[in-house]
PDB file of N, CA and C in Angstrom:
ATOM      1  N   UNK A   1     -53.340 -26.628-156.138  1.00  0.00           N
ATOM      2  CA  UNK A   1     -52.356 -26.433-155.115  1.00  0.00           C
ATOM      3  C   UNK A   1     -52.538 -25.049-154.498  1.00  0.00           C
ATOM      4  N   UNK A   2     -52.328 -24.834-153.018  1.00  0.00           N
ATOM      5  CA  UNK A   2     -52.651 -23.612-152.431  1.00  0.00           C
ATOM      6  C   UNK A   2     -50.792 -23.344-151.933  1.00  0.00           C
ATOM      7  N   UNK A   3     -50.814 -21.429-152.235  1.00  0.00           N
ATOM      8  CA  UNK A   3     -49.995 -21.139-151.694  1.00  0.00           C
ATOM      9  C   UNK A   3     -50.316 -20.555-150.382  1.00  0.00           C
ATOM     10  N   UNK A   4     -49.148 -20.963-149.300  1.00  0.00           N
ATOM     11  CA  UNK A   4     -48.832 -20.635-148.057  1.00  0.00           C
ATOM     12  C   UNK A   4     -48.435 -19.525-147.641  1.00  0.00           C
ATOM     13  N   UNK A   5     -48.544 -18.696-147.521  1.00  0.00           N
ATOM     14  CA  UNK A   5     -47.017 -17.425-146.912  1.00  0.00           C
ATOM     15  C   UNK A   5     -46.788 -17.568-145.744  1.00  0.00           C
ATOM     16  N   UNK A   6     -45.366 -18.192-145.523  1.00  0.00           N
ATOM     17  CA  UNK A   6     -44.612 -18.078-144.114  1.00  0.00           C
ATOM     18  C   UNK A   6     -44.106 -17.251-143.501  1.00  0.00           C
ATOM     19  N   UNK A   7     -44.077 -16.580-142.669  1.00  0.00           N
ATOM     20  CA  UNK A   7     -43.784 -15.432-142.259  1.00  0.00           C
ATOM     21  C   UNK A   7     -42.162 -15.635-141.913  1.00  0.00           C
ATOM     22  N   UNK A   8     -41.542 -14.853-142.296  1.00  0.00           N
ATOM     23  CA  UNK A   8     -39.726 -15.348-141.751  1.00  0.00           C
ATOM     24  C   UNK A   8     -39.416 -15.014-140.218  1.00  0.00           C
ATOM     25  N   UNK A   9     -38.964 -15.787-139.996  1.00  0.00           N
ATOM     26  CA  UNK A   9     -38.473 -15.450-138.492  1.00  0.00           C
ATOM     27  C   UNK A   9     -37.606 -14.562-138.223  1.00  0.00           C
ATOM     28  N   UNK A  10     -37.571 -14.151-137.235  1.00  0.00           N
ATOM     29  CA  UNK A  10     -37.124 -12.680-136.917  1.00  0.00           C
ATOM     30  C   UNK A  10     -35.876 -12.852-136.012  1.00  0.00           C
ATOM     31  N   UNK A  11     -35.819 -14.391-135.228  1.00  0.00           N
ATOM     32  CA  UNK A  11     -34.417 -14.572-134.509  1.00  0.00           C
ATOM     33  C   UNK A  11     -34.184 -15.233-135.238  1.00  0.00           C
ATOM     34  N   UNK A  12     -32.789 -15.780-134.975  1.00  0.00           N
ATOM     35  CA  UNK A  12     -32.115 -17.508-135.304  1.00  0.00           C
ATOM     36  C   UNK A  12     -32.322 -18.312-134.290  1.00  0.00           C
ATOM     37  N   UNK A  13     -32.781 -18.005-133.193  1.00  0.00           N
ATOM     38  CA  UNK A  13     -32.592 -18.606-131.970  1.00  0.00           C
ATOM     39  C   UNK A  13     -33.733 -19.928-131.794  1.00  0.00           C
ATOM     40  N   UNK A  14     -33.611 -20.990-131.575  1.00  0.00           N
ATOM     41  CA  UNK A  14     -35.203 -21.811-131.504  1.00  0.00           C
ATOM     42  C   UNK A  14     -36.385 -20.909-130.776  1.00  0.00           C
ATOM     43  N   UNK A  15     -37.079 -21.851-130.923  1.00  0.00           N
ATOM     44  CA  UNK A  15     -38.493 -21.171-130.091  1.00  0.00           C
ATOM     45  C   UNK A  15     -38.323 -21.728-129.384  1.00  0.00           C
ATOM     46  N   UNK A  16     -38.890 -21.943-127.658  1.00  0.00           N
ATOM     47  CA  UNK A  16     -38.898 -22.413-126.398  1.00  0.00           C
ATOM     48  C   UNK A  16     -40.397 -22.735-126.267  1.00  0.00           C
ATOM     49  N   UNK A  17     -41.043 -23.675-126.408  1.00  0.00           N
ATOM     50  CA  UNK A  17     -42.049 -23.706-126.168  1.00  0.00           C
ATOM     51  C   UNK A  17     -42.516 -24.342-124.912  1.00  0.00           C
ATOM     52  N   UNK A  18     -41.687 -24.355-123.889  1.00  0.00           N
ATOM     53  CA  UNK A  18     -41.948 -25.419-122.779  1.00  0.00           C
ATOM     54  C   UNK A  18     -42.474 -24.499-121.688  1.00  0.00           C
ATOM     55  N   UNK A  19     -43.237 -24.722-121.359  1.00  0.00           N
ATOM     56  CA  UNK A  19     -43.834 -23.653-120.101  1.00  0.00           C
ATOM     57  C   UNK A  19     -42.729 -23.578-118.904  1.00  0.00           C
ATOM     58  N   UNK A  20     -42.647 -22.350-118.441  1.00  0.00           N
ATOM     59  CA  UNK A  20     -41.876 -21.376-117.817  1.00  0.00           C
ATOM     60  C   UNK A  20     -42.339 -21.701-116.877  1.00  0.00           C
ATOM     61  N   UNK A  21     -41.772 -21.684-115.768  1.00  0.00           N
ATOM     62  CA  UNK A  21     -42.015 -21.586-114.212  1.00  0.00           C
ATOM     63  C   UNK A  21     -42.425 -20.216-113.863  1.00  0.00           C
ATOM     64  N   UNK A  22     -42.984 -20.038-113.023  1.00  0.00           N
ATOM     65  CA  UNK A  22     -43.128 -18.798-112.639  1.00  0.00           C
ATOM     66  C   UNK A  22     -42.194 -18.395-112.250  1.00  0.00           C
ATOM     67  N   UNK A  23     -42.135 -16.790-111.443  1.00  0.00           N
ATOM     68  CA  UNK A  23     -40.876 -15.920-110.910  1.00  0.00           C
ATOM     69  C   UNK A  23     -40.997 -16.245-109.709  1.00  0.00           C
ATOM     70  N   UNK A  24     -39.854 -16.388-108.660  1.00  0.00           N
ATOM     71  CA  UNK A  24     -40.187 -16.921-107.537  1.00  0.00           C
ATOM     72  C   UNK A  24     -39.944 -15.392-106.687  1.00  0.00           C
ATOM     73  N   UNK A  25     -41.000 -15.084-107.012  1.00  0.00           N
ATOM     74  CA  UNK A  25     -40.922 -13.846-105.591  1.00  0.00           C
ATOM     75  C   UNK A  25     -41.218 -14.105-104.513  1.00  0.00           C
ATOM     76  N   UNK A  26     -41.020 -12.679-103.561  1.00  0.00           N
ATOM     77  CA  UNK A  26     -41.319 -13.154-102.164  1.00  0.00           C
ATOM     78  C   UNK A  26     -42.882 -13.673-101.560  1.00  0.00           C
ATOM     79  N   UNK A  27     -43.814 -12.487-103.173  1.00  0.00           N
ATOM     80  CA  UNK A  27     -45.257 -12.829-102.903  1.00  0.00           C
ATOM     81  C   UNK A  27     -45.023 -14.011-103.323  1.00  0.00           C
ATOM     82  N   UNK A  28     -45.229 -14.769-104.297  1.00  0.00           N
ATOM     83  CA  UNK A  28     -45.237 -15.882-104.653  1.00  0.00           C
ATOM     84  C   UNK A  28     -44.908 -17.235-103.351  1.00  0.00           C
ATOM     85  N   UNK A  29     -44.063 -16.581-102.828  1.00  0.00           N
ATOM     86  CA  UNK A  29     -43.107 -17.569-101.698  1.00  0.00           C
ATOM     87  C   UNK A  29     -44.172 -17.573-100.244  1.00  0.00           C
ATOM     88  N   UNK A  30     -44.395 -16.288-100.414  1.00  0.00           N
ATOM     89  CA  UNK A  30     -45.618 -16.157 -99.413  1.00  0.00           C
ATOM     90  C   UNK A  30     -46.832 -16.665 -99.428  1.00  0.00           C
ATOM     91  N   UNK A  31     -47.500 -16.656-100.346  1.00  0.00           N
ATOM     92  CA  UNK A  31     -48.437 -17.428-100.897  1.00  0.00           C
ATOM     93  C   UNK A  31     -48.460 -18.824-100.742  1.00  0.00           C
ATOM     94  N   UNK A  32     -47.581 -19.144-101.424  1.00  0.00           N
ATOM     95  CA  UNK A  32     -47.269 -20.913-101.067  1.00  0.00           C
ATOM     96  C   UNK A  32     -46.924 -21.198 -99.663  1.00  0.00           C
ATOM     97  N   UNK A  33     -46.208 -20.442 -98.711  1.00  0.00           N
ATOM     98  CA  UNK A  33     -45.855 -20.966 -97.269  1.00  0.00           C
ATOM     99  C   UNK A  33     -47.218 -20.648 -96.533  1.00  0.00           C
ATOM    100  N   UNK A  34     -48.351 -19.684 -96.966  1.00  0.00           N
ATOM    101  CA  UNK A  34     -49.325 -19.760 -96.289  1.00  0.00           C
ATOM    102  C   UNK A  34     -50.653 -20.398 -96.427  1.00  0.00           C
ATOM    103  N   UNK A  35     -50.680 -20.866 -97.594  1.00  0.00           N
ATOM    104  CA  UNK A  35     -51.250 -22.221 -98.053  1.00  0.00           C
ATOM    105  C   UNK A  35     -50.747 -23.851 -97.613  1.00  0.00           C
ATOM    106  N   UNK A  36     -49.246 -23.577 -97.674  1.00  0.00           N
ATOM    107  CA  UNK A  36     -48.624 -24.877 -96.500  1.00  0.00           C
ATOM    108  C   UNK A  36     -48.912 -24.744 -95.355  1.00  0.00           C
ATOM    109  N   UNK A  37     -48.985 -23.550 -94.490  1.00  0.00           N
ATOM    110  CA  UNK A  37     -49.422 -23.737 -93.193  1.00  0.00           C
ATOM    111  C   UNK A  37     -50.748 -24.212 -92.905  1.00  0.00           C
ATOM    112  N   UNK A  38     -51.563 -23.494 -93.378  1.00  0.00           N
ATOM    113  CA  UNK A  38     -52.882 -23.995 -93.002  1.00  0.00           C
ATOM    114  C   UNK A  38     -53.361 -25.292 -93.566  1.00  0.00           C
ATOM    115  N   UNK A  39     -52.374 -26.150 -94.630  1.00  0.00           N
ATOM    116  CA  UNK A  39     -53.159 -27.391 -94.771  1.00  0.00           C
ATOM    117  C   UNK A  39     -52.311 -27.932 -93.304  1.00  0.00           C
ATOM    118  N   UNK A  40     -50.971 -28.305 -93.028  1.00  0.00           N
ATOM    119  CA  UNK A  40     -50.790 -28.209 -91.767  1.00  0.00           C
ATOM    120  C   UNK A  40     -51.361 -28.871 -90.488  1.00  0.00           C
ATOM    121  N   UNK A  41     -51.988 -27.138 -90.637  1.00  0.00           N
ATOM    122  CA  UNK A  41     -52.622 -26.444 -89.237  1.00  0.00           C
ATOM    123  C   UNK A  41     -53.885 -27.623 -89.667  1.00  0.00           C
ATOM    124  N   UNK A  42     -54.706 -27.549 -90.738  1.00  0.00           N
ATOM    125  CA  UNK A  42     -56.088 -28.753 -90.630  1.00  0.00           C
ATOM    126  C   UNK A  42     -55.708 -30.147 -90.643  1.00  0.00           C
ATOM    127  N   UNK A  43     -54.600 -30.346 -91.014  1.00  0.00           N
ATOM    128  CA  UNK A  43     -54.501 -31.872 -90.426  1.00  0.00           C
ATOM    129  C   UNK A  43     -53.798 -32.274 -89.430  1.00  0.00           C
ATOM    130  N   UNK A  44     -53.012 -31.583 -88.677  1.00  0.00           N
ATOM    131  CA  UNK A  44     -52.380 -31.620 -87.438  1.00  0.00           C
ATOM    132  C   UNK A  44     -52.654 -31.133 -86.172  1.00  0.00           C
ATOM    133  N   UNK A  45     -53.647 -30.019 -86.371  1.00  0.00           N
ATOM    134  CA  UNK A  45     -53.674 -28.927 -85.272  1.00  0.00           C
ATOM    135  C   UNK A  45     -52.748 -27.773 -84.838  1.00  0.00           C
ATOM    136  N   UNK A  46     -52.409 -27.470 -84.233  1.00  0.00           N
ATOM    137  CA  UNK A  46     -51.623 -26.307 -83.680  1.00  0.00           C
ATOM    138  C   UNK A  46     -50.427 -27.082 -82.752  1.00  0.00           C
ATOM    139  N   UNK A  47     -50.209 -28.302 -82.295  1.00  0.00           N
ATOM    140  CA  UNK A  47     -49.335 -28.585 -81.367  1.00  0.00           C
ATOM    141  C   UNK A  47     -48.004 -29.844 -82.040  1.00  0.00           C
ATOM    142  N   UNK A  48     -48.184 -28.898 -83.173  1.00  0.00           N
ATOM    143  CA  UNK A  48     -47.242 -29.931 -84.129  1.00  0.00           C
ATOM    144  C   UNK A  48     -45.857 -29.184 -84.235  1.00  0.00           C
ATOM    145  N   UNK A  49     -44.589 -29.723 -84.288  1.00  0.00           N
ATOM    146  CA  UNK A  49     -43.694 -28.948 -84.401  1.00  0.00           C
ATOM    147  C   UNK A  49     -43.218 -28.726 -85.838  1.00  0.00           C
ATOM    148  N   UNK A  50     -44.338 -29.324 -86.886  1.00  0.00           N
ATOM    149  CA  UNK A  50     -43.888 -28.557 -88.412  1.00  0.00           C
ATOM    150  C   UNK A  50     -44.844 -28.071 -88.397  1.00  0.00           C
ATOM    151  N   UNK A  51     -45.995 -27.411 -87.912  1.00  0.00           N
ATOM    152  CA  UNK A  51     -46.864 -26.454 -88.041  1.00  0.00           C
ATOM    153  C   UNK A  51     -46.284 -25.012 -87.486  1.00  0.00           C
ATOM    154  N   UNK A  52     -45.537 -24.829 -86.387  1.00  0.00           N
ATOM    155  CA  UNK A  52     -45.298 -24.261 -85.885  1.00  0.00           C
ATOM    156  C   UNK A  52     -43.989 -23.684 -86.507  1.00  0.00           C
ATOM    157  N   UNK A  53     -42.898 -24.568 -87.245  1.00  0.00           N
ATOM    158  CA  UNK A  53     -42.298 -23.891 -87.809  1.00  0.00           C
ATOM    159  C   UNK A  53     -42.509 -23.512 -89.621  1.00  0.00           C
ATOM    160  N   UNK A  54     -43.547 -23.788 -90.126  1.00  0.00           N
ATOM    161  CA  UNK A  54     -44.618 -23.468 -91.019  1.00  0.00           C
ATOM    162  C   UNK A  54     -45.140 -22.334 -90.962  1.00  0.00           C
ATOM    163  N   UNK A  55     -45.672 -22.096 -89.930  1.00  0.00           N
ATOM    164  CA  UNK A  55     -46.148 -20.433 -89.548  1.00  0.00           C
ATOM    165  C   UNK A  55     -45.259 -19.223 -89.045  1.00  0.00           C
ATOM    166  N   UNK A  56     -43.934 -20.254 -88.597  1.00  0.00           N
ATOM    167  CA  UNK A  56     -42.633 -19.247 -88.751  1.00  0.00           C
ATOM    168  C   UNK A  56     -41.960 -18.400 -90.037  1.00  0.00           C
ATOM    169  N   UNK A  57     -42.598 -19.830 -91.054  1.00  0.00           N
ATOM    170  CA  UNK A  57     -41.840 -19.271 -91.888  1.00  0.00           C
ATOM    171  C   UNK A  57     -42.508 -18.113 -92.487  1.00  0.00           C
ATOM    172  N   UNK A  58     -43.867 -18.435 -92.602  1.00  0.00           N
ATOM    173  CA  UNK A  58     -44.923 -17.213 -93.119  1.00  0.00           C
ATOM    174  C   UNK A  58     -44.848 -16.090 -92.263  1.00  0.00           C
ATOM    175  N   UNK A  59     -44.074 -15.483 -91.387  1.00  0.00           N
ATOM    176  CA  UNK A  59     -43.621 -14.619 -90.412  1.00  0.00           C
ATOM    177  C   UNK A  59     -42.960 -13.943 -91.156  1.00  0.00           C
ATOM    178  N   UNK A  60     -41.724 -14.904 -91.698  1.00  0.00           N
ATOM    179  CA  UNK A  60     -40.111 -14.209 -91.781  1.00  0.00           C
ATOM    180  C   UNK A  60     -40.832 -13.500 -92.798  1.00  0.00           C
ATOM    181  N   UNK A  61     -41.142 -14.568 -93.723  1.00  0.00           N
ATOM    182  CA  UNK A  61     -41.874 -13.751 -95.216  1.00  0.00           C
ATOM    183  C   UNK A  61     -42.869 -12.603 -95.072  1.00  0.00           C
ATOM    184  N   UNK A  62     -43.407 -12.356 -94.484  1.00  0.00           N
ATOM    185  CA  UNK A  62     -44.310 -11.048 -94.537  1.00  0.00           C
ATOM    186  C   UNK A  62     -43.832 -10.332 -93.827  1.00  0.00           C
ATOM    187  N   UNK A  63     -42.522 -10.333 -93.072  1.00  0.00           N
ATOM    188  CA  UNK A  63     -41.912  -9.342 -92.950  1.00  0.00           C
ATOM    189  C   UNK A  63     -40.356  -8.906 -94.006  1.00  0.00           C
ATOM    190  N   UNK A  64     -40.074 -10.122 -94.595  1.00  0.00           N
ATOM    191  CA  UNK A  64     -38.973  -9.976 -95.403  1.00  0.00           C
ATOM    192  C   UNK A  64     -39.701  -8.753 -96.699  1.00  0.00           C
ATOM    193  N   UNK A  65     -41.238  -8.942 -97.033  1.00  0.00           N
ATOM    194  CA  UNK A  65     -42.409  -8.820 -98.149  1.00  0.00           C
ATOM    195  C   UNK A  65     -42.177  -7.047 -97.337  1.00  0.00           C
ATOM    196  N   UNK A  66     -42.555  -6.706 -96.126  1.00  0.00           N
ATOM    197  CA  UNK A  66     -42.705  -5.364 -95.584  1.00  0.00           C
ATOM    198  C   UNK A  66     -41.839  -4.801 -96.003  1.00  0.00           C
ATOM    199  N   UNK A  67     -40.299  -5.048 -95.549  1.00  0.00           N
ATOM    200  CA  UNK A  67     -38.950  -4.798 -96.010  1.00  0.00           C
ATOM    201  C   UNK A  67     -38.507  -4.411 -96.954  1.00  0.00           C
ATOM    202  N   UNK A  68     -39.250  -5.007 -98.076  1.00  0.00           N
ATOM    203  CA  UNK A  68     -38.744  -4.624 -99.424  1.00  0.00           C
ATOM    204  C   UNK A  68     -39.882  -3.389 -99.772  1.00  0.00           C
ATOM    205  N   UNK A  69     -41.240  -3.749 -99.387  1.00  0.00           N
ATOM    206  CA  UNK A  69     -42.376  -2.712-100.100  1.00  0.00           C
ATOM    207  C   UNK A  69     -41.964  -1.205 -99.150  1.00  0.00           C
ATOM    208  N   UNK A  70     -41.603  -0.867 -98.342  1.00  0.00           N
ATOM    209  CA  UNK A  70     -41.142   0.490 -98.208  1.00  0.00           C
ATOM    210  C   UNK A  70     -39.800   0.893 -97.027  1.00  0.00           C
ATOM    211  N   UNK A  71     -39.137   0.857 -98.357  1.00  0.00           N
ATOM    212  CA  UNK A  71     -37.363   1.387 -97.462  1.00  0.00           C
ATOM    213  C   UNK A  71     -37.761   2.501 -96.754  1.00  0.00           C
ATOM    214  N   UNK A  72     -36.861   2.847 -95.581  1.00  0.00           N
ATOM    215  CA  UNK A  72     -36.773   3.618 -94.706  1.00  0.00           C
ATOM    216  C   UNK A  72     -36.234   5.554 -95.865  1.00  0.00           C
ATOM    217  N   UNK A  73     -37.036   6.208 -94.994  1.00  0.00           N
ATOM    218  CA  UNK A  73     -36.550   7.841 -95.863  1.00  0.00           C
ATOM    219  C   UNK A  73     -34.985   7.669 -95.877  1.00  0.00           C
ATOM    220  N   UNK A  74     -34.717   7.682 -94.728  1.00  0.00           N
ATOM    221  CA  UNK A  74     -33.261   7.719 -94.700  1.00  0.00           C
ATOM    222  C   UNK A  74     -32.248   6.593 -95.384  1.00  0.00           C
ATOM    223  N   UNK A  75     -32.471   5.921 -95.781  1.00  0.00           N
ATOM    224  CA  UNK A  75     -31.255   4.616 -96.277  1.00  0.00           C
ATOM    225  C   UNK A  75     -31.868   5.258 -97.848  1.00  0.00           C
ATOM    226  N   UNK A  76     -32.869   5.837 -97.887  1.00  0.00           N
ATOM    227  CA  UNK A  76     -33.067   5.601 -99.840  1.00  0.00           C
ATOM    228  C   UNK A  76     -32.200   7.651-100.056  1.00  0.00           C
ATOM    229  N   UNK A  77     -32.443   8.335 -98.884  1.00  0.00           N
ATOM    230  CA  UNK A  77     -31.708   9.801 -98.802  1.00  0.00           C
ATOM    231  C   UNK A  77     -29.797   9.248 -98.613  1.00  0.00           C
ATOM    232  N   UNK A  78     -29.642   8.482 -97.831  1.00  0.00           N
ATOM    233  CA  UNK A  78     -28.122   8.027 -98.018  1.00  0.00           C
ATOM    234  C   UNK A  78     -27.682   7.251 -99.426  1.00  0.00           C
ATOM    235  N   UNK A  79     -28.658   6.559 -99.926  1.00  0.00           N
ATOM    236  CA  UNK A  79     -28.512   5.859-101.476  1.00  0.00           C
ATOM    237  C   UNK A  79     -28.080   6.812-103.208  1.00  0.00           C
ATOM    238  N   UNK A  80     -29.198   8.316-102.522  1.00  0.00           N
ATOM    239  CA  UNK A  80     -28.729   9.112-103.170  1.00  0.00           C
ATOM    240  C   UNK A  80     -27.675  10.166-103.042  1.00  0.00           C
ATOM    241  N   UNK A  81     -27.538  10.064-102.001  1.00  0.00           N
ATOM    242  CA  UNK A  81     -26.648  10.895-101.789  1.00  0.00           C
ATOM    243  C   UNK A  81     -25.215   9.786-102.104  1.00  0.00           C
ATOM    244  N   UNK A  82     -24.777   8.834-101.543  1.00  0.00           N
ATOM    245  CA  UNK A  82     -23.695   8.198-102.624  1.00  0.00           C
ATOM    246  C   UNK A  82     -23.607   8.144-103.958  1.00  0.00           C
ATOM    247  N   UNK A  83     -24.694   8.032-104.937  1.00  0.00           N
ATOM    248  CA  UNK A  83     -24.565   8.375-105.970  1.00  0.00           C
ATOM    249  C   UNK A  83     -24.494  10.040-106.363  1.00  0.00           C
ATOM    250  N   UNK A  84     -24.741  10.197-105.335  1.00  0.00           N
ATOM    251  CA  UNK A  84     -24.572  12.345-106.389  1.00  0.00           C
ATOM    252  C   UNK A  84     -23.945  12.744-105.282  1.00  0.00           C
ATOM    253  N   UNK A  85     -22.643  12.597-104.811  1.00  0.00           N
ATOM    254  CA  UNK A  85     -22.263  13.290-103.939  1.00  0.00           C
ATOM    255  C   UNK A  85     -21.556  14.667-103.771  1.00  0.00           C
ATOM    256  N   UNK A  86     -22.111  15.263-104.720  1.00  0.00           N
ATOM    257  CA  UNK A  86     -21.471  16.745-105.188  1.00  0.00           C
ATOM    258  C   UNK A  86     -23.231  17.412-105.018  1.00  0.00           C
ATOM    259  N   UNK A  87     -24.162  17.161-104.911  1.00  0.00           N
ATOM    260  CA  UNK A  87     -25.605  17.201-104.939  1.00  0.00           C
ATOM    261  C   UNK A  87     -25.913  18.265-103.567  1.00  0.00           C
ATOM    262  N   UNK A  88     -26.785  19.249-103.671  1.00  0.00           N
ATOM    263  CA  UNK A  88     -26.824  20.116-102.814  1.00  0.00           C
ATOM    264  C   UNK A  88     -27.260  19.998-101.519  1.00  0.00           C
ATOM    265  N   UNK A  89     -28.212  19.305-101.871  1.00  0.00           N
ATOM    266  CA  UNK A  89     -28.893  18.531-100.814  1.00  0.00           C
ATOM    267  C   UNK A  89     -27.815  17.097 -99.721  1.00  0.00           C
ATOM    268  N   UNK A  90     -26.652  17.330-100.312  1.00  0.00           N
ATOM    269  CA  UNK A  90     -25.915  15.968 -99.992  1.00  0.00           C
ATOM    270  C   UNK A  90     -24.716  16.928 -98.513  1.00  0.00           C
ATOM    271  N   UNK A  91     -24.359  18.079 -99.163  1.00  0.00           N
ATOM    272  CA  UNK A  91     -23.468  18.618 -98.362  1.00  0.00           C
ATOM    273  C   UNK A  91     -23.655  18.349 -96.733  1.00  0.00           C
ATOM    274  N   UNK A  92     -22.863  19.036 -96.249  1.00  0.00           N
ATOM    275  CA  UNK A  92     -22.926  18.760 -94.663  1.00  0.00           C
ATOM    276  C   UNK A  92     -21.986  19.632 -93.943  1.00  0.00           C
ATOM    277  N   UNK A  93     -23.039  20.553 -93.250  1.00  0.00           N
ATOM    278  CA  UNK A  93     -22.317  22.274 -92.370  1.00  0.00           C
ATOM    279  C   UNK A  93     -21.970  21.768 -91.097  1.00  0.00           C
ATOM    280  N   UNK A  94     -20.346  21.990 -90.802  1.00  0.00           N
ATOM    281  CA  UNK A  94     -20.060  22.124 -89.209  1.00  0.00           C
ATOM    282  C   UNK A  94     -20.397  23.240 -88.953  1.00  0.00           C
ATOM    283  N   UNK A  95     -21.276  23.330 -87.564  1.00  0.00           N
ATOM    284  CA  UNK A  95     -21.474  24.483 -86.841  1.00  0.00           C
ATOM    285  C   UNK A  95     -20.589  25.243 -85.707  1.00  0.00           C
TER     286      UNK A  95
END
């Protein structure tokens, strides 16, 4: 007879073994709407009205994608400054 050593588990919780979906980001979202367009665009052409709003959508998204990859100086300088508003840099001189 052979002994085993089981290792004890470390949660109580089950294991999940079912594969996970991915994260639905905006890349992710982008990716897939621009892979939908162009199958699309090769089996329809360009004068289709779900091609056209297909390539709309890959619009919104790479600009929704811009949007997030770099906030404006100013909205992320007003962000801190609501959180530290005693902050030196936050004050504000009437002249």
């Amino acid at each position: 007879m052979t002994n085993i050593a089981i290792a004890p588990r470390t949660t109580n919780s089950p294991v999940d073994l079912r594969p996970q979906p991915p994260e639905s980001t905006t890349e992710n979202r982008l990716k897939a709407a621009l892979e939908h367009a162009r199958r699309l665009t090769e089996m329809y052409g360009c004068q289709r009205v779900e091609v056209a709003i297909a390539w709309e959508t890959v619009e919104e998204l790479q600009t929704a994608q811009s949007a997030q990859a770099v906030p404006s100086c100013q909205s992320v300088f007003d962000r801190y400054c609501a959180d530290n508003p005693h902050a030196l840099e936050c004050r504000s001189y009437d002249c």
